[in-house]
PDB file of N, CA and C in Angstrom:
ATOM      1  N   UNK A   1      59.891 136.546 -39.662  1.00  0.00           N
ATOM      2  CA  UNK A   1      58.710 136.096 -38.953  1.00  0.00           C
ATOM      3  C   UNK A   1      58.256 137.215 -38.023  1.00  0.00           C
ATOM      4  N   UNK A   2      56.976 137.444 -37.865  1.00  0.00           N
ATOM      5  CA  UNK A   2      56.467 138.627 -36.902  1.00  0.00           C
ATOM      6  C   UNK A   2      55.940 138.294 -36.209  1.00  0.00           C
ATOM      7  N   UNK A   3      56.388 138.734 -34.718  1.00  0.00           N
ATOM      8  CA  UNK A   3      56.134 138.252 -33.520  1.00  0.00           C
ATOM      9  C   UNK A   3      55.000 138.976 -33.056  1.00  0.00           C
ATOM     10  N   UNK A   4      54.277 138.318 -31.879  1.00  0.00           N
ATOM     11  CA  UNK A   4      53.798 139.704 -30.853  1.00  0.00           C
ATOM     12  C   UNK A   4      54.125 140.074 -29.565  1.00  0.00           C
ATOM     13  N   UNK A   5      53.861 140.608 -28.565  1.00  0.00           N
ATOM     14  CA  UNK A   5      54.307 141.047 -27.629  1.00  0.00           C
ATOM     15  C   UNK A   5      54.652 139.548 -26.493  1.00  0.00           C
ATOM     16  N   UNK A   6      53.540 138.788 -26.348  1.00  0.00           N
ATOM     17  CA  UNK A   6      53.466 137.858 -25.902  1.00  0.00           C
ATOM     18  C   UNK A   6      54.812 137.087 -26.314  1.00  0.00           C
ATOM     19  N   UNK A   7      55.375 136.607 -27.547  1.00  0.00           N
ATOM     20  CA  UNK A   7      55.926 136.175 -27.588  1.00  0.00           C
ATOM     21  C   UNK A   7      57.494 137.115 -27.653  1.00  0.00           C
ATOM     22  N   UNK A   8      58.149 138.441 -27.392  1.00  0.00           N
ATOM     23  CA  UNK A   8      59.038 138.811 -27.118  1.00  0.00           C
ATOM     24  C   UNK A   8      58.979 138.794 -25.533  1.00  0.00           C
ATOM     25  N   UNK A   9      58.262 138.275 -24.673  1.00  0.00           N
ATOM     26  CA  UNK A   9      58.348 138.769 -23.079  1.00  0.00           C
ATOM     27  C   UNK A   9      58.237 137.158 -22.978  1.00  0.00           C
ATOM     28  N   UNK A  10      57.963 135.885 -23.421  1.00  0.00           N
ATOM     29  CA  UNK A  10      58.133 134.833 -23.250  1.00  0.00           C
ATOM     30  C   UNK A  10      59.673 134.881 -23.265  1.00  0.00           C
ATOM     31  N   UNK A  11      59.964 134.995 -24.336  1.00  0.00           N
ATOM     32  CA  UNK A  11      61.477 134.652 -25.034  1.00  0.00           C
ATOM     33  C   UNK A  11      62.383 135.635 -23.912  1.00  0.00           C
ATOM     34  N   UNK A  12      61.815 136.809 -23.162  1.00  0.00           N
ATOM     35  CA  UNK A  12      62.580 137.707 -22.303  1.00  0.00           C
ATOM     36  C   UNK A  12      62.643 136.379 -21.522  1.00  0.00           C
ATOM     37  N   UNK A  13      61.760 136.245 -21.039  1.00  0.00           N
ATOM     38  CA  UNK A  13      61.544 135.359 -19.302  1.00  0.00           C
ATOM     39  C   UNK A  13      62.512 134.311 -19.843  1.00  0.00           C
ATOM     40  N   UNK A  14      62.726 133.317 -20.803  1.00  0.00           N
ATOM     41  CA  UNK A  14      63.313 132.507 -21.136  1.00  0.00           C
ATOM     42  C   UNK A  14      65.232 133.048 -20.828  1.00  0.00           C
ATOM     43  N   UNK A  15      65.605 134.398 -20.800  1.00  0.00           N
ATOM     44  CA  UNK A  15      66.604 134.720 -20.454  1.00  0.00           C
ATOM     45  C   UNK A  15      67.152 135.578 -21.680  1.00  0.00           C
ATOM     46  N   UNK A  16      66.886 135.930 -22.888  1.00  0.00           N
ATOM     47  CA  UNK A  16      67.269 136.213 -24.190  1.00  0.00           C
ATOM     48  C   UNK A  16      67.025 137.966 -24.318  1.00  0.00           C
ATOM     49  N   UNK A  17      67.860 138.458 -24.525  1.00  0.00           N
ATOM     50  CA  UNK A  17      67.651 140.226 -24.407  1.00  0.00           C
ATOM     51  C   UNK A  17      66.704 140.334 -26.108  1.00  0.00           C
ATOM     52  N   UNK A  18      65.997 141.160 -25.483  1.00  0.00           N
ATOM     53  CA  UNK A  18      64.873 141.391 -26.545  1.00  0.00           C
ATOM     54  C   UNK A  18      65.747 142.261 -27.915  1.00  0.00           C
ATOM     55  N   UNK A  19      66.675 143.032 -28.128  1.00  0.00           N
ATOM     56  CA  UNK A  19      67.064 143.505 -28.998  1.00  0.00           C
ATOM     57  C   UNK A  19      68.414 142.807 -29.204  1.00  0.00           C
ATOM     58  N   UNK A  20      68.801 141.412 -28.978  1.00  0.00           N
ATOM     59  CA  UNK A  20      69.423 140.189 -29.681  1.00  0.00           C
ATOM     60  C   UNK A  20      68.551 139.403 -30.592  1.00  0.00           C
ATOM     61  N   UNK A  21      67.265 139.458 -30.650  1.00  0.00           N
ATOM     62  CA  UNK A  21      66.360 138.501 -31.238  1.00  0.00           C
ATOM     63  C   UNK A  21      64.961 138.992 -32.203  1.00  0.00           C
ATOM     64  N   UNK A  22      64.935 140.223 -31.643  1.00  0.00           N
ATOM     65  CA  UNK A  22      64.232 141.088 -32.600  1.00  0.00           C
ATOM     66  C   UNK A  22      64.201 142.814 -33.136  1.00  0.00           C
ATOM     67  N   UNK A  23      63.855 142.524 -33.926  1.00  0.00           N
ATOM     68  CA  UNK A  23      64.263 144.695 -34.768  1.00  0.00           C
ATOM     69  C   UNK A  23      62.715 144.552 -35.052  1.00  0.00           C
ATOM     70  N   UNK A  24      62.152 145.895 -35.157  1.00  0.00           N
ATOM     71  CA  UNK A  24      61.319 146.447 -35.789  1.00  0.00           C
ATOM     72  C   UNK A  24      61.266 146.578 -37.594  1.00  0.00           C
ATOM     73  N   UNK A  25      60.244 146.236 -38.084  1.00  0.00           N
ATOM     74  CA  UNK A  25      60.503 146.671 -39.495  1.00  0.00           C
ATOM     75  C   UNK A  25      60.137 147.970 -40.067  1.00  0.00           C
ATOM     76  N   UNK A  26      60.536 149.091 -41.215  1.00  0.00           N
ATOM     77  CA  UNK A  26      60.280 150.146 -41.353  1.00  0.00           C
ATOM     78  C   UNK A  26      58.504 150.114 -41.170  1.00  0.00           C
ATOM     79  N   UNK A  27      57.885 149.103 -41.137  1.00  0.00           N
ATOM     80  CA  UNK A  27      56.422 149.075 -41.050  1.00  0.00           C
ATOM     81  C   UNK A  27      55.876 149.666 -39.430  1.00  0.00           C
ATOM     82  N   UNK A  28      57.096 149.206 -38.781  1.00  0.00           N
ATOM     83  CA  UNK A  28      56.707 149.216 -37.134  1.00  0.00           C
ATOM     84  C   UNK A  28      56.202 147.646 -36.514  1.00  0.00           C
ATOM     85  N   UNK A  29      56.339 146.472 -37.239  1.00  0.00           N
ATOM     86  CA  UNK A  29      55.832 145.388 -36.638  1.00  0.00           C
ATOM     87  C   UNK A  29      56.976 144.756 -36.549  1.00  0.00           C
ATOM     88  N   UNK A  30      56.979 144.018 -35.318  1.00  0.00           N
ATOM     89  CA  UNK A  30      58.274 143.455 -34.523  1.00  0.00           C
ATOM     90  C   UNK A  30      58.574 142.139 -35.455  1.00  0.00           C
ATOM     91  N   UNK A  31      59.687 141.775 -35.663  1.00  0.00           N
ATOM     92  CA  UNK A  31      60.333 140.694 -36.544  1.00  0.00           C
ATOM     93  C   UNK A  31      61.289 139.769 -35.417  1.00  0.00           C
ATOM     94  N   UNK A  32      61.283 138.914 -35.989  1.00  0.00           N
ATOM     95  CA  UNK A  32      62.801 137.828 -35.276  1.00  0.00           C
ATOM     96  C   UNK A  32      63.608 138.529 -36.331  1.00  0.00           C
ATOM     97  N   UNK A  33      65.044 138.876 -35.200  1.00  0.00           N
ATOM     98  CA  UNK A  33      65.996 139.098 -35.862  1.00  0.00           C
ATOM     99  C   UNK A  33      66.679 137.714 -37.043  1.00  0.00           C
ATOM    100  N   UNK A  34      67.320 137.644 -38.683  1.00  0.00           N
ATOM    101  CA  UNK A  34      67.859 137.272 -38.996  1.00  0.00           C
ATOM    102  C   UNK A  34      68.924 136.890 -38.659  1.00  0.00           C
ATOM    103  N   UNK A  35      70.505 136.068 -38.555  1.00  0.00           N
ATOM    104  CA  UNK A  35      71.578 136.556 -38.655  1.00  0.00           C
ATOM    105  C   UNK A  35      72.109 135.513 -39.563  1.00  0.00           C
ATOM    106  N   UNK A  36      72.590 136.202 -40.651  1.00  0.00           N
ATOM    107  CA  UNK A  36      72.696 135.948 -42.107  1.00  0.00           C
ATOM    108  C   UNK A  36      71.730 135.442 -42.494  1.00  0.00           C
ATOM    109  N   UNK A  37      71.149 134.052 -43.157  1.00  0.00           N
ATOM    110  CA  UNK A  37      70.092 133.736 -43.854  1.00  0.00           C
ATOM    111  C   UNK A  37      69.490 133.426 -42.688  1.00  0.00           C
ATOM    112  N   UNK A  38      69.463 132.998 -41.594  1.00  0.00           N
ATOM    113  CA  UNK A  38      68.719 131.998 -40.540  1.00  0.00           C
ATOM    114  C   UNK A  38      68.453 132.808 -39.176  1.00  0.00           C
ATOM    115  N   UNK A  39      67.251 132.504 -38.816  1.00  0.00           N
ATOM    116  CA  UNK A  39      66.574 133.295 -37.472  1.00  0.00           C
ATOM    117  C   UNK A  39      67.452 132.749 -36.338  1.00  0.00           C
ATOM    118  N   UNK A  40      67.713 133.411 -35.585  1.00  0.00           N
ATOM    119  CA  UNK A  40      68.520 134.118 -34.427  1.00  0.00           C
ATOM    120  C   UNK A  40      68.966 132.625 -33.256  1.00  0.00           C
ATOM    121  N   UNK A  41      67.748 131.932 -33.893  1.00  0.00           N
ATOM    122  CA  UNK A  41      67.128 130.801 -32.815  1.00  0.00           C
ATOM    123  C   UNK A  41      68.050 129.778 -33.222  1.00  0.00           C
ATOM    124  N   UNK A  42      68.092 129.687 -34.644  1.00  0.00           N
ATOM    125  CA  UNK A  42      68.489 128.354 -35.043  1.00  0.00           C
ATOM    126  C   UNK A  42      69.755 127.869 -34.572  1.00  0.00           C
ATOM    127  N   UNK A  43      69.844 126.617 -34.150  1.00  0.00           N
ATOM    128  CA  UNK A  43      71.078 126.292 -33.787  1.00  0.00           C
ATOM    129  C   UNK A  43      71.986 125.529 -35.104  1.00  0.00           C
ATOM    130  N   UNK A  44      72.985 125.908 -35.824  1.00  0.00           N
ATOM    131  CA  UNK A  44      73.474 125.315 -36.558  1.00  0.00           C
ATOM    132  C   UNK A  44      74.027 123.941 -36.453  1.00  0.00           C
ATOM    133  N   UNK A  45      74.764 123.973 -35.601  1.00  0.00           N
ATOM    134  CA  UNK A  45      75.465 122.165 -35.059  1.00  0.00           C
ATOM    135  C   UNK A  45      74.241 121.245 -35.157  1.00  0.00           C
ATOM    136  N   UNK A  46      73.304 121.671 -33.975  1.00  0.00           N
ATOM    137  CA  UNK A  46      71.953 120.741 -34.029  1.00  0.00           C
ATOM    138  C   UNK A  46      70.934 120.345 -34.955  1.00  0.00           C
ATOM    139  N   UNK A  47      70.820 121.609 -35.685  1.00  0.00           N
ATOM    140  CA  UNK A  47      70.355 121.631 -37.185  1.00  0.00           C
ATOM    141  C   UNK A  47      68.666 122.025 -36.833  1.00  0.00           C
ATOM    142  N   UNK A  48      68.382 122.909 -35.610  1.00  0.00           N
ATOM    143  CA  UNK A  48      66.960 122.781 -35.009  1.00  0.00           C
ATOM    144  C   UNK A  48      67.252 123.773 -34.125  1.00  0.00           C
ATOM    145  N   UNK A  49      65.874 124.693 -34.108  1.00  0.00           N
ATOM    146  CA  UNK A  49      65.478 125.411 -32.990  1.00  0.00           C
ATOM    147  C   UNK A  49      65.754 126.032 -32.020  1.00  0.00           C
ATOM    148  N   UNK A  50      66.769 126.595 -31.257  1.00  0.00           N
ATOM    149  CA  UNK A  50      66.813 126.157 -29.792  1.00  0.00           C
ATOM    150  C   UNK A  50      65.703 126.720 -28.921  1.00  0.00           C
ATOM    151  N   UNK A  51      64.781 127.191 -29.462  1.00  0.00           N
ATOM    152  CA  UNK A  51      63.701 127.806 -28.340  1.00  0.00           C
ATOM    153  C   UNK A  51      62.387 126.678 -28.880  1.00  0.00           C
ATOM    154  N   UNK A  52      62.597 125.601 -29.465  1.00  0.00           N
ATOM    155  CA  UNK A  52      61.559 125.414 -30.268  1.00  0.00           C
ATOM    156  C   UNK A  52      59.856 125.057 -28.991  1.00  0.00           C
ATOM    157  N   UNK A  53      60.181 124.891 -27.863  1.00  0.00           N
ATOM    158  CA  UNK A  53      59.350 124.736 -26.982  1.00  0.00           C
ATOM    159  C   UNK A  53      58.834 125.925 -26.691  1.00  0.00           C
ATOM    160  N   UNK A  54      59.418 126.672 -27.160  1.00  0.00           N
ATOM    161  CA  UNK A  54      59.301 128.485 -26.753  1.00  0.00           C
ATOM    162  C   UNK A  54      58.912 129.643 -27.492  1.00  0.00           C
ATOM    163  N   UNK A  55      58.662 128.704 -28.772  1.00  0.00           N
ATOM    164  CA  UNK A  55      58.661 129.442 -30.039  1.00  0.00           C
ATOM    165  C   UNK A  55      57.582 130.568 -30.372  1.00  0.00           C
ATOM    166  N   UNK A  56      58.107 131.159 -30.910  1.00  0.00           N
ATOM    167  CA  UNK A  56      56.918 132.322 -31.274  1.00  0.00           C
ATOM    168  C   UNK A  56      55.650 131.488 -32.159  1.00  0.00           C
ATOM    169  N   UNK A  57      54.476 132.216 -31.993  1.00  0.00           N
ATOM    170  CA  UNK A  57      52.752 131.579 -32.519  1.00  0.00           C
ATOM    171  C   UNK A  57      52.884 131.358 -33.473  1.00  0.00           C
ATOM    172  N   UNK A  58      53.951 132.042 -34.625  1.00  0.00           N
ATOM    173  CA  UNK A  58      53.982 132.535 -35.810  1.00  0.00           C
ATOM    174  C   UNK A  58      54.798 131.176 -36.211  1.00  0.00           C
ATOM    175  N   UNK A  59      55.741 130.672 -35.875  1.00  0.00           N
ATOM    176  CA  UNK A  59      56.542 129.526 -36.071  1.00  0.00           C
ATOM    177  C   UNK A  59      55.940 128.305 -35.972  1.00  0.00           C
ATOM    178  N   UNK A  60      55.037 127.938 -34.699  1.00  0.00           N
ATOM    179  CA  UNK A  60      54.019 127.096 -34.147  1.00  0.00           C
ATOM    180  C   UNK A  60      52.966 126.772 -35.667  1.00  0.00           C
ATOM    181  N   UNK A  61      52.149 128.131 -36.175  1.00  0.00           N
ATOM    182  CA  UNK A  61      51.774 128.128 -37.168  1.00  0.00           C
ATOM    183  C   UNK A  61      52.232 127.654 -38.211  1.00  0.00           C
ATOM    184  N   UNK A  62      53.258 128.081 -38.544  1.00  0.00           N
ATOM    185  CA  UNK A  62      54.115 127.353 -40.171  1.00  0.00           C
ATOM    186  C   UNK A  62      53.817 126.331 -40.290  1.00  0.00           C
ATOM    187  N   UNK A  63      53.823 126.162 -41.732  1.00  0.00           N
ATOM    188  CA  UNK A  63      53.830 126.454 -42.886  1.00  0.00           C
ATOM    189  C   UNK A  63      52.436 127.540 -42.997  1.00  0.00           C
ATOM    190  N   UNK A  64      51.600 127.734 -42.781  1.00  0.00           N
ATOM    191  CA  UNK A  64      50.251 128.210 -42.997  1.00  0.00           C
ATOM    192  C   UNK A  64      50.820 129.561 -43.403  1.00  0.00           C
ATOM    193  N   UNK A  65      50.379 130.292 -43.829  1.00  0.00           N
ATOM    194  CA  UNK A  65      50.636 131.329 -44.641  1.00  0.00           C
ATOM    195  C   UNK A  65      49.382 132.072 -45.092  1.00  0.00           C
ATOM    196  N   UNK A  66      49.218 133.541 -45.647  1.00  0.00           N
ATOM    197  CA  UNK A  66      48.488 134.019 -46.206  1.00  0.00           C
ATOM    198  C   UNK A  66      49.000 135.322 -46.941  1.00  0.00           C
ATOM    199  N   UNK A  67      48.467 135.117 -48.520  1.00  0.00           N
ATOM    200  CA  UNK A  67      48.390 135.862 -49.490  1.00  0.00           C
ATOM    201  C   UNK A  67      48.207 137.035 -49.293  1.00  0.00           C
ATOM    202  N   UNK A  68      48.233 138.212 -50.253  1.00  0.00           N
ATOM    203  CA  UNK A  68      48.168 139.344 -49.820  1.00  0.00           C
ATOM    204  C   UNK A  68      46.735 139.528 -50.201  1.00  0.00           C
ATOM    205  N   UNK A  69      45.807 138.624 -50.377  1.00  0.00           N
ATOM    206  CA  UNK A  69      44.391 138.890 -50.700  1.00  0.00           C
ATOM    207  C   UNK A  69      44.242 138.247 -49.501  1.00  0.00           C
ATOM    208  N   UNK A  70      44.410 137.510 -48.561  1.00  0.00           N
ATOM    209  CA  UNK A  70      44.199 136.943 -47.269  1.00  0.00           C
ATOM    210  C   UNK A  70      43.938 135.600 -47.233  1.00  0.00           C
ATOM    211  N   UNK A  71      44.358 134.470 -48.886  1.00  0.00           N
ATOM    212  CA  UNK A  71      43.928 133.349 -48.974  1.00  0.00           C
ATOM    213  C   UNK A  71      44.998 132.682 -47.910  1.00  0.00           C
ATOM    214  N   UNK A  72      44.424 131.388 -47.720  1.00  0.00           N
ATOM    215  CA  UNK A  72      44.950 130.515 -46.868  1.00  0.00           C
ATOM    216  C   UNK A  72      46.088 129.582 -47.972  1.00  0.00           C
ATOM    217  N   UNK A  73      46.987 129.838 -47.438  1.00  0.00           N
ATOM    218  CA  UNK A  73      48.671 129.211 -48.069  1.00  0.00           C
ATOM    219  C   UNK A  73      49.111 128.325 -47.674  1.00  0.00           C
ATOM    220  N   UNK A  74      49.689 127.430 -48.170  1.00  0.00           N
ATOM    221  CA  UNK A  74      51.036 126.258 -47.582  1.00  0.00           C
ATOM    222  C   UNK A  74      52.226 126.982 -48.028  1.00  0.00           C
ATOM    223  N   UNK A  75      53.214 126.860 -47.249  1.00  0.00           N
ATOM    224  CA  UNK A  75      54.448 127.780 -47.733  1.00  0.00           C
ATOM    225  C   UNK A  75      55.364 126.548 -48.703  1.00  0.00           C
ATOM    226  N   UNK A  76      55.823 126.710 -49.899  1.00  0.00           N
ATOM    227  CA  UNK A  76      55.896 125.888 -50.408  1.00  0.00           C
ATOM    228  C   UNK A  76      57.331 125.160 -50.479  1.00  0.00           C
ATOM    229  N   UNK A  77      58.102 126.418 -49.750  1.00  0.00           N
ATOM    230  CA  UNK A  77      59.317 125.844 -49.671  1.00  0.00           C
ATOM    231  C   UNK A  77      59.593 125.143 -48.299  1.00  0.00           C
ATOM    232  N   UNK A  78      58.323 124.765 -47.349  1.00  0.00           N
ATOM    233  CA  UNK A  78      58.138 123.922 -46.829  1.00  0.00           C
ATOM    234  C   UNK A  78      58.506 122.421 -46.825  1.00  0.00           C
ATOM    235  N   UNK A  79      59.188 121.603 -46.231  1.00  0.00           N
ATOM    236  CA  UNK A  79      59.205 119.693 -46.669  1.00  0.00           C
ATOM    237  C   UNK A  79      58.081 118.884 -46.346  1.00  0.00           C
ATOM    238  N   UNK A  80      57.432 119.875 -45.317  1.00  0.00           N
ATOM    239  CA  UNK A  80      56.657 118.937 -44.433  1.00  0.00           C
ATOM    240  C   UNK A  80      55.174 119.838 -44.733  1.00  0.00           C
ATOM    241  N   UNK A  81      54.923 120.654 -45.624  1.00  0.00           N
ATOM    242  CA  UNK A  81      53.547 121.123 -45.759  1.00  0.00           C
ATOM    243  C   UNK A  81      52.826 120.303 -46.448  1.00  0.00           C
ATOM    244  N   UNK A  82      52.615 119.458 -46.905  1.00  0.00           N
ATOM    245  CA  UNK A  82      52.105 118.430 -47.423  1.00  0.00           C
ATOM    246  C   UNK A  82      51.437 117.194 -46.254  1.00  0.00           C
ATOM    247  N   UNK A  83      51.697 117.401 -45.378  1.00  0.00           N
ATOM    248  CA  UNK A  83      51.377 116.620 -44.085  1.00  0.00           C
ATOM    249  C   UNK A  83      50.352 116.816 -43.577  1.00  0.00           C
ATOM    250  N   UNK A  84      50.071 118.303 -43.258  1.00  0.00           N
ATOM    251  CA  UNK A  84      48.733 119.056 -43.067  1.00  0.00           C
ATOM    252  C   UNK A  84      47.672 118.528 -43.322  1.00  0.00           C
ATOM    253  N   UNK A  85      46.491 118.280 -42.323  1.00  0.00           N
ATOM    254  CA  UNK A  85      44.828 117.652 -43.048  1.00  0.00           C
ATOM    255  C   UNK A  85      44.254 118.801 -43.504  1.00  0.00           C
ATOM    256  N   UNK A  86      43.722 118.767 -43.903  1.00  0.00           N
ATOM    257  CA  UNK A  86      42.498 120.263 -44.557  1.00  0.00           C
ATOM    258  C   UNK A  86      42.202 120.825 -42.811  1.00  0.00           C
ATOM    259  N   UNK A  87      41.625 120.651 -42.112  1.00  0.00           N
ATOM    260  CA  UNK A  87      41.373 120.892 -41.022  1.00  0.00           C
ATOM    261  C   UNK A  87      42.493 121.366 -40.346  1.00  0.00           C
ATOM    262  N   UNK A  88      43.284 120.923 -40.377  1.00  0.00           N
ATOM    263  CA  UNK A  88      44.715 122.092 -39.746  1.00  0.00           C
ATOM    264  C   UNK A  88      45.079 122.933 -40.134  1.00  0.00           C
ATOM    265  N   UNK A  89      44.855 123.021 -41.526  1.00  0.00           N
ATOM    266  CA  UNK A  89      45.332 124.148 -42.624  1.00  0.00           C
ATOM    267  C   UNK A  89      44.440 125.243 -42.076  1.00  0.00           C
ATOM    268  N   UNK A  90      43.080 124.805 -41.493  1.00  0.00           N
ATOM    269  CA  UNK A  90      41.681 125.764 -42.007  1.00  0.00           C
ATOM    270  C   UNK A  90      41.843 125.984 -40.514  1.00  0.00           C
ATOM    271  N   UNK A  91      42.174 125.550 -39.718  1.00  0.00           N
ATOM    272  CA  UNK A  91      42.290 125.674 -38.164  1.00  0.00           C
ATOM    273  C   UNK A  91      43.826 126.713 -37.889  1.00  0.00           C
ATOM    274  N   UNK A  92      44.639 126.328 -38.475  1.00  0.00           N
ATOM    275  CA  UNK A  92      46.053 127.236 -38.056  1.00  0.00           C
ATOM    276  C   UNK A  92      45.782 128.873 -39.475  1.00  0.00           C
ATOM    277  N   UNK A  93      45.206 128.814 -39.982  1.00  0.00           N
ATOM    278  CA  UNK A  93      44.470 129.836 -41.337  1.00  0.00           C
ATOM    279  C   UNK A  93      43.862 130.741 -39.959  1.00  0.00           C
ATOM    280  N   UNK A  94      42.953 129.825 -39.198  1.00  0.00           N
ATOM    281  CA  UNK A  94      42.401 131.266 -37.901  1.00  0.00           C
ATOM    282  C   UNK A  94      43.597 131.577 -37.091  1.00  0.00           C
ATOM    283  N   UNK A  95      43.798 130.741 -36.745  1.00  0.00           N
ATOM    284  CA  UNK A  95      44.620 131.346 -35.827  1.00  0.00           C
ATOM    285  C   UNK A  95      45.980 132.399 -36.350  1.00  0.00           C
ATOM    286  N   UNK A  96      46.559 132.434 -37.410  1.00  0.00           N
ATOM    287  CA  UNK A  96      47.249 133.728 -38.382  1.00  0.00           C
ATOM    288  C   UNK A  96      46.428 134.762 -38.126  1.00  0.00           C
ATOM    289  N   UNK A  97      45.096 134.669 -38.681  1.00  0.00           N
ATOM    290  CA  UNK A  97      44.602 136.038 -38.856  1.00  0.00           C
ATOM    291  C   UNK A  97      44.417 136.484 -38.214  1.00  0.00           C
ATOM    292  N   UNK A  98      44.326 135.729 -36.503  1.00  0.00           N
ATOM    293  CA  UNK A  98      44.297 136.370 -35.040  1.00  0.00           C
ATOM    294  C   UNK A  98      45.753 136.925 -34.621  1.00  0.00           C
ATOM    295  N   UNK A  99      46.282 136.378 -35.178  1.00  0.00           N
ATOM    296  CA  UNK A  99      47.750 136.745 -34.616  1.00  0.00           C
ATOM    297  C   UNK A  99      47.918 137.758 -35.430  1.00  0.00           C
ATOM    298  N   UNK A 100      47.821 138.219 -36.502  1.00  0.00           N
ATOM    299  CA  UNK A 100      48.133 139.551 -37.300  1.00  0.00           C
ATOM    300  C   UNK A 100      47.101 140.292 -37.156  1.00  0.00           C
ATOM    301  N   UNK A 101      46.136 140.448 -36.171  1.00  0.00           N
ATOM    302  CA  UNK A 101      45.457 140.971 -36.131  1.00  0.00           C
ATOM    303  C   UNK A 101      46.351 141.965 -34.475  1.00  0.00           C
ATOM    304  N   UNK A 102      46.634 140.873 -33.620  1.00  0.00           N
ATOM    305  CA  UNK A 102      47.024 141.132 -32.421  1.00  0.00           C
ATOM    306  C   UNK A 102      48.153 142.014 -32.958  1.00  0.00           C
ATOM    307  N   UNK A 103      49.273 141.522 -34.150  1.00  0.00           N
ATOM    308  CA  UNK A 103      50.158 142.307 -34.097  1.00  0.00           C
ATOM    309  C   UNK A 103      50.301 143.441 -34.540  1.00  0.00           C
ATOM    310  N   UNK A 104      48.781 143.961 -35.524  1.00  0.00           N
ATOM    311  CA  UNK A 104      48.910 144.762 -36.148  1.00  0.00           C
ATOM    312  C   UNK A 104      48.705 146.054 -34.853  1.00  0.00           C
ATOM    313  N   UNK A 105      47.583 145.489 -34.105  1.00  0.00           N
ATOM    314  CA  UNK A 105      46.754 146.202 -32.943  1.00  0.00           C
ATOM    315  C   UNK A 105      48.293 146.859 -32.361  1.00  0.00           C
ATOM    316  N   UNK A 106      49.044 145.819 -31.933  1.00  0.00           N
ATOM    317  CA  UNK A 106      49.955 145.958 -30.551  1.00  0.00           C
ATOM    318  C   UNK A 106      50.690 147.527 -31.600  1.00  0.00           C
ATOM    319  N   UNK A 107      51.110 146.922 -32.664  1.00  0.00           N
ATOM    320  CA  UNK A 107      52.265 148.104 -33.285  1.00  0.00           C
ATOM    321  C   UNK A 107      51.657 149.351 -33.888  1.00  0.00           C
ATOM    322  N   UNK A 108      49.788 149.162 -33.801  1.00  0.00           N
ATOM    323  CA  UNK A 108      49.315 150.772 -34.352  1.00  0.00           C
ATOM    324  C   UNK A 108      49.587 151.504 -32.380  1.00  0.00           C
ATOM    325  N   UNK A 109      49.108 150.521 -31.199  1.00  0.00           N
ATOM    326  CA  UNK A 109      49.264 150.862 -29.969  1.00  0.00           C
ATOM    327  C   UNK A 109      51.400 151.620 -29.555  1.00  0.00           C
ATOM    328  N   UNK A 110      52.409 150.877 -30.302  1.00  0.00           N
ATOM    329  CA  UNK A 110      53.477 150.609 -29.850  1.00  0.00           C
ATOM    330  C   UNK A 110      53.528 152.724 -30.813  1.00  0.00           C
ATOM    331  N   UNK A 111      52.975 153.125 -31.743  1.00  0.00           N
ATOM    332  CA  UNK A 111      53.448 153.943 -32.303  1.00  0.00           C
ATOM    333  C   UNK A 111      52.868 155.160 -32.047  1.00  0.00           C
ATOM    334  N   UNK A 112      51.591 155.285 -31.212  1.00  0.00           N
ATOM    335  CA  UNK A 112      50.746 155.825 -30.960  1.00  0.00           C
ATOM    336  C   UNK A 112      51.602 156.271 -29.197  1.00  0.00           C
ATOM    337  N   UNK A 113      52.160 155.403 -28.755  1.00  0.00           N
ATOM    338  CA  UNK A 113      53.053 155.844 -27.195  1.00  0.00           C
ATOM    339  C   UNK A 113      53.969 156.416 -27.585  1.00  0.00           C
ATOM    340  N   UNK A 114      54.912 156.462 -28.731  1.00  0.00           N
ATOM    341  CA  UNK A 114      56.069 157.132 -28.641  1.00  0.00           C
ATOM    342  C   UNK A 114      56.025 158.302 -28.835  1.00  0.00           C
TER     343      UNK A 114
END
């Protein structure tokens, strides 16, 4: 999942060291760290979240998705994408392309300082 800045300095303030929870990808855009199949967050015992109040935009968003032509997606290995009205789909569809827009901005900015 690819974060943006906003949401690694939330998750700081929340108490969580920023390079426990996210790596860079050879692309330069910030990721939630994995550890083994499952993001960093997940609590296994609980079977859920533990930041889920805290969560990155990108998570908030899910299932919504987009193609590499930029169509608007349900992720299909989703349980609950089927729940979605057309209007949420077409409403959380903007808000992705704002957020990869922000993240693309932040990491052409993050590569351009070093």
């Amino acid at each position: 999942m690819e974060i943006c800045k906003a949401d690694i300095e939330r998750l700081e303030r929340r108490g969580y060291e920023r390079s426990d929870f996210f790596c860079r990808g050879a692309d330069g855009i910030p990721k939630l760290r994995n550890v083994g199949a499952y993001c960093y967050f997940y609590d296994h015992d609980r079977k859920r979240c533990k930041e889920y109040a805290s969560r990155p935009l990108g998570c908030v968003i899910y299932p919504v998705n987009l193609t590499p032509e930029g169509q608007v997606v349900i992720d299909s290995l989703c349980p609950e994408g089927d729940s979605l009205t057309r209007d949420e789909i077409e409403s959380k569809g903007r808000r992705l392309r704002l957020l990869l827009d922000t993240i693309n901005m932040e990491s052409r900015e993050s590569t351009r300082s070093s």
